[in-house]
C-alpha atoms as a PDB file:
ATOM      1  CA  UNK A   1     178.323 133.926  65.772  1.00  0.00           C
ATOM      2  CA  UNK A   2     176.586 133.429  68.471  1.00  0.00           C
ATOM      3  CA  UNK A   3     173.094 131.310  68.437  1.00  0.00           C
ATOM      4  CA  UNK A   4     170.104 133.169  68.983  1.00  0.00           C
ATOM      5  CA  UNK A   5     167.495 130.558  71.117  1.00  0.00           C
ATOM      6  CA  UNK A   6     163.711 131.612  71.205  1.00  0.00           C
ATOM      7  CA  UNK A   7     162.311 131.682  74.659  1.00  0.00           C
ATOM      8  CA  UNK A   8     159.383 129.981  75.126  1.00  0.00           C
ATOM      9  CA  UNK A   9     155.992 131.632  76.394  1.00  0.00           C
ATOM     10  CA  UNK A  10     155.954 133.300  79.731  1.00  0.00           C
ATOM     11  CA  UNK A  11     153.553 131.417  81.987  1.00  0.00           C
ATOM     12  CA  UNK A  12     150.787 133.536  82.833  1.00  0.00           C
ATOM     13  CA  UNK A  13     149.773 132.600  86.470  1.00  0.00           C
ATOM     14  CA  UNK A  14     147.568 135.961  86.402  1.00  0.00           C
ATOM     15  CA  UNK A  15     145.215 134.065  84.073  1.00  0.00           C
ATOM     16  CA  UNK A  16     144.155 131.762  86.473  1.00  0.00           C
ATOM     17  CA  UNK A  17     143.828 133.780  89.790  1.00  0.00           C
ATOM     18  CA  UNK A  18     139.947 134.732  90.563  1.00  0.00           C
ATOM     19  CA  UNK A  19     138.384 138.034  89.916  1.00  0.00           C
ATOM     20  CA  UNK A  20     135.663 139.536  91.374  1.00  0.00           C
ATOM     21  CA  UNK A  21     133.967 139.485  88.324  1.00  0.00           C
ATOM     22  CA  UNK A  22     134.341 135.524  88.499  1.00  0.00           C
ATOM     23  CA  UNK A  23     132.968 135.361  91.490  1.00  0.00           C
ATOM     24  CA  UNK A  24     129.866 138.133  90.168  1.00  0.00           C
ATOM     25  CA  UNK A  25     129.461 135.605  87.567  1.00  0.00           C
ATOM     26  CA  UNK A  26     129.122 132.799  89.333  1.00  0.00           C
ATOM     27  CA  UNK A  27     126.934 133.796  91.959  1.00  0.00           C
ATOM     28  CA  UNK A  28     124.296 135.294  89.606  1.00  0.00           C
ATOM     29  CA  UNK A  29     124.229 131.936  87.621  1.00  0.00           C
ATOM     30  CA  UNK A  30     124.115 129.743  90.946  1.00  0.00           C
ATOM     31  CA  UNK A  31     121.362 132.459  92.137  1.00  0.00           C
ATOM     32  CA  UNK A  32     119.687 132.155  88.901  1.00  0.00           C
ATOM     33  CA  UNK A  33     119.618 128.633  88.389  1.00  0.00           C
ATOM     34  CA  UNK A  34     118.700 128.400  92.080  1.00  0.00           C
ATOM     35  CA  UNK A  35     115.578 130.418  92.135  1.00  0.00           C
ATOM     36  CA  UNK A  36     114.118 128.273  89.176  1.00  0.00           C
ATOM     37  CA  UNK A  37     115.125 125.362  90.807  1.00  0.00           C
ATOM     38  CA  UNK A  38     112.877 125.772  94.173  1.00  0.00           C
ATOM     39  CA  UNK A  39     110.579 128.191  92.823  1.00  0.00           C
ATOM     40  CA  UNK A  40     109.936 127.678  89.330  1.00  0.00           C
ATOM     41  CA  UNK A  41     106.835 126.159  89.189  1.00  0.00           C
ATOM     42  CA  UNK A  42     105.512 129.138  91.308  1.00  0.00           C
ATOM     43  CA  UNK A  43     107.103 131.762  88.565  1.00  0.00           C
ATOM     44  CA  UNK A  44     105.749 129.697  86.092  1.00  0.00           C
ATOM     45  CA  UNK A  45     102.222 131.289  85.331  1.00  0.00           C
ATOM     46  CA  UNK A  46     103.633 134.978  86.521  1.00  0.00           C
ATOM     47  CA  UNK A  47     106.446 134.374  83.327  1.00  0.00           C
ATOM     48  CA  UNK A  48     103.391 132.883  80.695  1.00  0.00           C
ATOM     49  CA  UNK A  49     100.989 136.005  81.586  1.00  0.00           C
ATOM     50  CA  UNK A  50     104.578 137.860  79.959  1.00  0.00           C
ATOM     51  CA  UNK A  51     104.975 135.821  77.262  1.00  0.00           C
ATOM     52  CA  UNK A  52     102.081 134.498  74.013  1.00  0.00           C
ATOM     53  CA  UNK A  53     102.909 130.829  75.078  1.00  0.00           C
ATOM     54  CA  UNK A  54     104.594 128.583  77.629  1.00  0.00           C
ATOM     55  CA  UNK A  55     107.125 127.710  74.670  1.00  0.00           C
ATOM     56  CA  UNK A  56     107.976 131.579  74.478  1.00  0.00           C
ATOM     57  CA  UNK A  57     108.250 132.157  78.482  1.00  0.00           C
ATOM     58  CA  UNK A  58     110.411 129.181  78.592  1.00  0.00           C
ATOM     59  CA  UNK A  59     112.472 130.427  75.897  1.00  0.00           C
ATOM     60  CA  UNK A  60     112.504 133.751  77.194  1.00  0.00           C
ATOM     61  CA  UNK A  61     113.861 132.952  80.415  1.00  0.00           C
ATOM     62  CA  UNK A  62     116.759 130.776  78.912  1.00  0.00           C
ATOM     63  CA  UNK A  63     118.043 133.400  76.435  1.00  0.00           C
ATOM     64  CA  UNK A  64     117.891 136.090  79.559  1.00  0.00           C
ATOM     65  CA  UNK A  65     119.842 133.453  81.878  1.00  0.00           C
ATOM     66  CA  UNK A  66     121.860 132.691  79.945  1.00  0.00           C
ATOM     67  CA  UNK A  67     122.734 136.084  77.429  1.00  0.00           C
ATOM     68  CA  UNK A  68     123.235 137.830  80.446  1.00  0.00           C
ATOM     69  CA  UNK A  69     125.478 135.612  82.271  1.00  0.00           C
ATOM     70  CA  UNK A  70     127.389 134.701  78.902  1.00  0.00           C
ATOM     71  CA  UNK A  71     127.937 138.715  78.533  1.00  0.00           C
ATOM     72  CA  UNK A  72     129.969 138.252  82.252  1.00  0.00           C
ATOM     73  CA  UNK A  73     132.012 135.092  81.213  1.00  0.00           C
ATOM     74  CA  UNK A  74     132.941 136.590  78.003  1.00  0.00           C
ATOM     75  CA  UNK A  75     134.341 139.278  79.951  1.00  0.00           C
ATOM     76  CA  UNK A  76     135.851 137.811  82.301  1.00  0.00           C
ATOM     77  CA  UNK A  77     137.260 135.351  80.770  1.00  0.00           C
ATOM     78  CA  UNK A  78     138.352 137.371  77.372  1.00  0.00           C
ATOM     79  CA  UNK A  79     142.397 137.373  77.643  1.00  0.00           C
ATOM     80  CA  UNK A  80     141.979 133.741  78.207  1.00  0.00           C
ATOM     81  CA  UNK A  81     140.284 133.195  75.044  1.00  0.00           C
ATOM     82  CA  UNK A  82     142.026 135.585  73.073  1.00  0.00           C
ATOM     83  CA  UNK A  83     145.330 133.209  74.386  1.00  0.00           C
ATOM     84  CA  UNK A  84     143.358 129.937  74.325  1.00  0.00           C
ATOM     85  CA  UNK A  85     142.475 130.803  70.446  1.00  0.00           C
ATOM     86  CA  UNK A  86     146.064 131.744  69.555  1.00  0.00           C
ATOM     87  CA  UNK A  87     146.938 128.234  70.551  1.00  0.00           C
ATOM     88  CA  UNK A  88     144.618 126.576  68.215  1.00  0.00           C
ATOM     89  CA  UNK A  89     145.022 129.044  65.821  1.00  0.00           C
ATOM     90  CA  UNK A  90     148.935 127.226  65.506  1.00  0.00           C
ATOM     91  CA  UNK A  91     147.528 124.041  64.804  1.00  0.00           C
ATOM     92  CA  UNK A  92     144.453 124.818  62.800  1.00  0.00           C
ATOM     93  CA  UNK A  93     143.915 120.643  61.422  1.00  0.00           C
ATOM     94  CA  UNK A  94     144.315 119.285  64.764  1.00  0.00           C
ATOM     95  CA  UNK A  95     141.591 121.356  66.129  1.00  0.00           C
ATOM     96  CA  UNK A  96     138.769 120.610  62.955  1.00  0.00           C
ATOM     97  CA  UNK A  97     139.903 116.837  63.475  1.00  0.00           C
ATOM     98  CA  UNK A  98     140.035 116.480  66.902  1.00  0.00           C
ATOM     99  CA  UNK A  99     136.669 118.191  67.941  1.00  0.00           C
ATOM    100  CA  UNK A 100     134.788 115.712  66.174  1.00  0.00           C
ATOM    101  CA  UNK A 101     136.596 112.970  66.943  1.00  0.00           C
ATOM    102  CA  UNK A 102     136.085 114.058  70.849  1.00  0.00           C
ATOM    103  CA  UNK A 103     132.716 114.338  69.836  1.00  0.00           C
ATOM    104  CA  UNK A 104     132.648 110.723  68.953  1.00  0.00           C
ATOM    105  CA  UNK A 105     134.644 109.692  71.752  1.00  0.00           C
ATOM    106  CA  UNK A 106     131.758 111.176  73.881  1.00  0.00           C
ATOM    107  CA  UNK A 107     128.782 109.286  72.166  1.00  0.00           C
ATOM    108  CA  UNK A 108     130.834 106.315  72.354  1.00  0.00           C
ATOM    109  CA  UNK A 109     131.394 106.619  76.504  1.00  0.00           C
ATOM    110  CA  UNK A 110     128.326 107.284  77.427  1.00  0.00           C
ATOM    111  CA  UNK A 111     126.302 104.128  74.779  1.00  0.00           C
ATOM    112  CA  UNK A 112     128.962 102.209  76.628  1.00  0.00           C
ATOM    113  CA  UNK A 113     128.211 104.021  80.083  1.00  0.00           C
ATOM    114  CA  UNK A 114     124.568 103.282  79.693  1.00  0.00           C
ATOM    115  CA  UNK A 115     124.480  99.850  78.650  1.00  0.00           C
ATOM    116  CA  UNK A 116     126.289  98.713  81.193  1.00  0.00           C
ATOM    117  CA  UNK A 117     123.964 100.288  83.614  1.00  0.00           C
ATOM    118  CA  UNK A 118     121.139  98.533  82.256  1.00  0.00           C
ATOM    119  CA  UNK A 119     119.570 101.421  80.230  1.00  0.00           C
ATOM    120  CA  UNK A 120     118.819 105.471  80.615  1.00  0.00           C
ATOM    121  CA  UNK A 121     116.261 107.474  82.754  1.00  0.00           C
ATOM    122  CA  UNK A 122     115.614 110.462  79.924  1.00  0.00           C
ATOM    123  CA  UNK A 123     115.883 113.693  82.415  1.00  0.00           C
ATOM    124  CA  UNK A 124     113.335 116.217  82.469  1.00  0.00           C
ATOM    125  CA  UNK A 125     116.027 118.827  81.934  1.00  0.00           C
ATOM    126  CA  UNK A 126     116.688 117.091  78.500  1.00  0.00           C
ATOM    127  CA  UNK A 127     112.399 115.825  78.055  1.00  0.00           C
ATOM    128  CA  UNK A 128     111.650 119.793  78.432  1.00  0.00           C
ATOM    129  CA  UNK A 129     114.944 120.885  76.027  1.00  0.00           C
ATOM    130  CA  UNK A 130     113.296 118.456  73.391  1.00  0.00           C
ATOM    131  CA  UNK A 131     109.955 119.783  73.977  1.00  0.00           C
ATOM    132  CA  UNK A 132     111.149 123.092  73.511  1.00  0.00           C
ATOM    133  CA  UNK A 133     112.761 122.629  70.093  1.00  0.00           C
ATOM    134  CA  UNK A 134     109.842 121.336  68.453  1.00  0.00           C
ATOM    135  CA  UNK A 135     107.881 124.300  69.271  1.00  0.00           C
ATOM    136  CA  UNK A 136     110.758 127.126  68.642  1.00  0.00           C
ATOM    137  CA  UNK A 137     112.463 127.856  65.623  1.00  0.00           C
ATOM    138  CA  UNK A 138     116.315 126.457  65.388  1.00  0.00           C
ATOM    139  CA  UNK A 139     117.421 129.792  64.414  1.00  0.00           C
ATOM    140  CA  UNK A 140     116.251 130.630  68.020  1.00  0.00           C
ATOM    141  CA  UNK A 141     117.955 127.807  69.679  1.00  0.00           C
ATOM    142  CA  UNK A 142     121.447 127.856  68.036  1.00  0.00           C
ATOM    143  CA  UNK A 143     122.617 130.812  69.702  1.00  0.00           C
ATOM    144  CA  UNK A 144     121.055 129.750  73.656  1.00  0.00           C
ATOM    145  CA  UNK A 145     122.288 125.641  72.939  1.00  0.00           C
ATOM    146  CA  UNK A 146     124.924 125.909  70.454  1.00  0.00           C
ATOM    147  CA  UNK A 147     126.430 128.778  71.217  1.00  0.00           C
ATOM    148  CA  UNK A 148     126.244 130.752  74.596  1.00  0.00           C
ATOM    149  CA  UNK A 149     125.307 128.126  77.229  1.00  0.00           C
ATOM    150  CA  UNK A 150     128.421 125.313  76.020  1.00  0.00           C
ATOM    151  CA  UNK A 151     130.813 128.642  77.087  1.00  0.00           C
ATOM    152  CA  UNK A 152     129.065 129.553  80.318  1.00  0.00           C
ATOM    153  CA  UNK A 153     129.028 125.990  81.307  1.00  0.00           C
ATOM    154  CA  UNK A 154     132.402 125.909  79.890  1.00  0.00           C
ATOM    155  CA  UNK A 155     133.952 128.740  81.824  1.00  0.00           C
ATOM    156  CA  UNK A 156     132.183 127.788  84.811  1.00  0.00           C
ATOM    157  CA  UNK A 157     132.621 123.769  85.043  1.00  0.00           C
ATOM    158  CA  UNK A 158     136.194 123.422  83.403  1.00  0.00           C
ATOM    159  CA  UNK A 159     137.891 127.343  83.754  1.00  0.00           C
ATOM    160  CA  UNK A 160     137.088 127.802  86.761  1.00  0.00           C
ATOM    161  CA  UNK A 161     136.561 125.027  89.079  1.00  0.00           C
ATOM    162  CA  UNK A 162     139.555 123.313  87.419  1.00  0.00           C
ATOM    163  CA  UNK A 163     141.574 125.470  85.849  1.00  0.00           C
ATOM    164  CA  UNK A 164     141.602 128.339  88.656  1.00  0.00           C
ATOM    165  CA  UNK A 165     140.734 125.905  91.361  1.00  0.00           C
ATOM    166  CA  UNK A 166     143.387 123.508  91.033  1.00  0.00           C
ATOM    167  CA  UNK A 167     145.612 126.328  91.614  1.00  0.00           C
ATOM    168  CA  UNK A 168     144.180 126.184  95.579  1.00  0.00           C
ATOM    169  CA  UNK A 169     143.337 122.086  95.466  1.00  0.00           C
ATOM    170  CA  UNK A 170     144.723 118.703  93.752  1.00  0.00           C
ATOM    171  CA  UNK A 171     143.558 119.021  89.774  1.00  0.00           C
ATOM    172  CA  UNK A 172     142.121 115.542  90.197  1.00  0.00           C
ATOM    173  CA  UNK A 173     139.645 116.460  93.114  1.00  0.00           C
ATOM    174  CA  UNK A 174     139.141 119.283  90.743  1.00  0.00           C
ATOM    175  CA  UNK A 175     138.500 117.587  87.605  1.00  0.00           C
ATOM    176  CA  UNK A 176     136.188 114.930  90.035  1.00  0.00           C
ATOM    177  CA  UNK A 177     133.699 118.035  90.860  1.00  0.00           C
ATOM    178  CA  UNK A 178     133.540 119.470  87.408  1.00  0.00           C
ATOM    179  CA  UNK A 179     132.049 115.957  86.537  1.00  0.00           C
ATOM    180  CA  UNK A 180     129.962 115.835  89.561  1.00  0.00           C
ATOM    181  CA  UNK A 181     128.275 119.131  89.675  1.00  0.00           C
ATOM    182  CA  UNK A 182     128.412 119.390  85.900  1.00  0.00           C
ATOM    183  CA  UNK A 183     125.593 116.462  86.038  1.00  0.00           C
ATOM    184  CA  UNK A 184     123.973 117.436  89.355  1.00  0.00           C
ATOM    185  CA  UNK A 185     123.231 120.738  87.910  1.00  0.00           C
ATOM    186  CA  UNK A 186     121.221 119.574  84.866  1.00  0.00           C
ATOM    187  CA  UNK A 187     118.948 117.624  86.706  1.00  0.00           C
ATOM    188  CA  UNK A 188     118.894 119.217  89.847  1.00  0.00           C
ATOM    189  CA  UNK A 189     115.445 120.614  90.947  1.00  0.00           C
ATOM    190  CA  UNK A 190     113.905 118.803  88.302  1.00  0.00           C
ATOM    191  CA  UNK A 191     113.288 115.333  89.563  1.00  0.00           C
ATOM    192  CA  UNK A 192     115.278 112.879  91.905  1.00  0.00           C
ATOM    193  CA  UNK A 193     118.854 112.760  91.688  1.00  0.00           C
ATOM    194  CA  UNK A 194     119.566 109.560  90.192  1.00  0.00           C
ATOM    195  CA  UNK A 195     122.448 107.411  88.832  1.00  0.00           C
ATOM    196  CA  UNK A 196     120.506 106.500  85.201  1.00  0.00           C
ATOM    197  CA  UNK A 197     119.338 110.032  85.099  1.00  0.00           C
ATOM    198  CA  UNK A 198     123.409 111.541  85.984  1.00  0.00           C
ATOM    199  CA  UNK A 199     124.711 108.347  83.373  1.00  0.00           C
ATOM    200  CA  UNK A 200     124.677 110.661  80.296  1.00  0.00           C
ATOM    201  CA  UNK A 201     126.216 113.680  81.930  1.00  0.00           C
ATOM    202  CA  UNK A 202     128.423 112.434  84.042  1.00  0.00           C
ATOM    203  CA  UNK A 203     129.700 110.687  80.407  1.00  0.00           C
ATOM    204  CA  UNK A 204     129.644 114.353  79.137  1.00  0.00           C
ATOM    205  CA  UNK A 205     131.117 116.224  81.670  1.00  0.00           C
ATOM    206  CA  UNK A 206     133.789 113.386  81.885  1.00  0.00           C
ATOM    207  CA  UNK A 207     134.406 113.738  78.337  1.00  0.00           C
ATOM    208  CA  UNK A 208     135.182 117.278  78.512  1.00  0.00           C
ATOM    209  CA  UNK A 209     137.002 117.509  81.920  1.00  0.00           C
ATOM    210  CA  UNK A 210     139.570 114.914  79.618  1.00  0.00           C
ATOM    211  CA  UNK A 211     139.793 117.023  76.645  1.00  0.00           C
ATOM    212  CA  UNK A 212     140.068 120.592  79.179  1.00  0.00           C
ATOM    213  CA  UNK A 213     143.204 119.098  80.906  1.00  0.00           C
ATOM    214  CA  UNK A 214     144.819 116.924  77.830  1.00  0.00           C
ATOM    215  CA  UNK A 215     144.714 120.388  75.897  1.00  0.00           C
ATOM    216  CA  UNK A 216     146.471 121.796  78.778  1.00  0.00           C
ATOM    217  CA  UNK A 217     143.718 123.695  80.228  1.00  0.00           C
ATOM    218  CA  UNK A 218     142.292 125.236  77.009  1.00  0.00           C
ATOM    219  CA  UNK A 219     139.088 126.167  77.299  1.00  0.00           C
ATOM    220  CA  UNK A 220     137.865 127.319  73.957  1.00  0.00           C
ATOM    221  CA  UNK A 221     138.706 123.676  72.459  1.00  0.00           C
ATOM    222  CA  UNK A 222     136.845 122.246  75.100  1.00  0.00           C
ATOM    223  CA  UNK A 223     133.772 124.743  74.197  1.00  0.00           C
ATOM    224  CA  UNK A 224     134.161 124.049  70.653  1.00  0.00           C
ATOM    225  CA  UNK A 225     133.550 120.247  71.582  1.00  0.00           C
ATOM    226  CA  UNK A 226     130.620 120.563  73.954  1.00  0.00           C
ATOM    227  CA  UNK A 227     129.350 123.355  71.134  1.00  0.00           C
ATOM    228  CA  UNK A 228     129.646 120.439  68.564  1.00  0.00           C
ATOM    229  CA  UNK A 229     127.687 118.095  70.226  1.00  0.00           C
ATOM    230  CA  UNK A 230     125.107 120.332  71.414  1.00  0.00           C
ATOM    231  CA  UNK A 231     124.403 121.448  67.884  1.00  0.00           C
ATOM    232  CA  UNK A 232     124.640 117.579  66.430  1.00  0.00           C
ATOM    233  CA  UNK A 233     121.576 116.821  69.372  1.00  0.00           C
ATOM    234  CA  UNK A 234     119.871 120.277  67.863  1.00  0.00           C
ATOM    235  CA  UNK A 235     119.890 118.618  63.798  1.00  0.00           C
ATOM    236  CA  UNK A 236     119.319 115.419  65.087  1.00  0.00           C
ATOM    237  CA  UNK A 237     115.853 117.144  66.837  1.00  0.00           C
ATOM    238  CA  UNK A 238     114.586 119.080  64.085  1.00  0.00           C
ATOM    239  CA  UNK A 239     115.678 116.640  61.831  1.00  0.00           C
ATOM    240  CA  UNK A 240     112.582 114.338  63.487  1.00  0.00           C
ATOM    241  CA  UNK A 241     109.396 114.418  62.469  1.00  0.00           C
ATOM    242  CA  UNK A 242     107.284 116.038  65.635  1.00  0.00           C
ATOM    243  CA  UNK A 243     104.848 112.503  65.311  1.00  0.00           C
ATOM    244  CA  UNK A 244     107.726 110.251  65.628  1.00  0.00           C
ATOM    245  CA  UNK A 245     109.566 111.942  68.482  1.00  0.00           C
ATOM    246  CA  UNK A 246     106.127 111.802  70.434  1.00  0.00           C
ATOM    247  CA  UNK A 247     106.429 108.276  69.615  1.00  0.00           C
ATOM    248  CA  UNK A 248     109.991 108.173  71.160  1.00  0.00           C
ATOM    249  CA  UNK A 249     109.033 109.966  73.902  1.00  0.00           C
ATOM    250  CA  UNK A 250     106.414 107.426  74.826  1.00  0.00           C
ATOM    251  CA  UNK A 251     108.394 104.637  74.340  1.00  0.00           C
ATOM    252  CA  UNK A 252     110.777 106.292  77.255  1.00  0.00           C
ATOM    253  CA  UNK A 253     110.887 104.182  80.437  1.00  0.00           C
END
């Protein structure tokens, strides 16, 4: 009797060509990010007459940047999740182990990342994310930090631009841009670009770039790690009281 072999999985090349609703996406969050980047501060008291308090307008703005945008990437990039979650879904233990163990690795790179560089520059992207928390609930911020903005960034930084790009340029110049512009962007339009101000997130974005491509390409465990840290930095927040992170913050460089 003949031996019956299973074949293995068709490759699916079609998941990684881009779409026009990629490229919809990413213009509206480039646009987006843009416009409060060089014009923010002149939107600023147009968005508080809108809103009861600065706190609200800021939060506002966030959970319409990045709900609607997050609507578009989880549309775009659905059959890749639904396959990316199949995967996992095989090897249920190595993903709960591994995502905090990444998650470790992270903290680990970038304590050892900033000592050697002589100490951290706090950004004001992560100053006015702190500020933020200790004036909104954390059932408000879970879904905008824990759980849409980790995929957006996700799809865009590691989906795209490596696992779509590199199918046009070398993985590693790919993988070397993520990082970049994965920093840039969360400082950007903020304050000077800096090296101790980029240290944590280049650490970050390094972090996941590794965990993107040693999965082979999957985003969704790569979300689930950057998910998991962003909601460790949101218990470690509330879990301060608001006179000692003042404190902190004044103790910042």
């Amino acid at each position: 009797m003949a031996t019956i072999h299973r074949r293995p999985p068709a490759p699916q090349p079609e998941l990684y060509r881009f779409s026009t609703l990629d490229f919809t996406t990413v213009g509206l969050y480039v646009a987006a990010a843009g416009l409060f980047a060089v014009a923010g501060e002149l939107l600023a008291p147009f968005l508080r007459q809108l809103a009861p308090s600065p706190a609200a307008a800021s939060y506002g703005v966030n959970l319409l940047f990045y709900g609607s945008i997050g609507i578009l990437a989880v549309i775009a990039a659905r059959r890749v999740m639904a396959r990316d979650l199949q995967v996992l879904a095989t090897r249920p233990w190595f993903t709960l182990m591994m995502v905090p163990l990444a998650v470790i690795a992270m903290m680990i790179l970038t304590a050892v990342v900033v000592s050697a560089a002589g100490g951290v520059q706090m950004s004001a992207n992560q100053a006015g994310l702190q500020e933020l928390m200790q004036q909104v609930p954390a059932w408000l911020m879970v879904p905008v930090v824990v759980i849409v903005g980790p995929f957006v960034e996700e799809y865009i930084f590691r989906h795209l631009l490596i696992g779509k790009l590199s199918r046009r340029l070398n993985i590693w110049l790919c993988c070397a841009l993520s990082v970049v512009l994965f920093a840039a962007l969360h400082i950007v339009g903020q304050e000077a670009i800096t090296l101790p101000a980029l240290l944590p997130y280049l650490a970050m974005g390094a972090t996941l770039v590794f965990v993107y491509v040693w999965t082979g390409k999957n985003v969704m465990f790569s979300y689930f790690v950057h998910a998991a840290k962003n909601l460790l930095a949101v218990v470690f927040i509330y879990a301060i009281p608001p006179e000692l992170f003042e404190q902190l913050q004044q103790a910042q460089p």
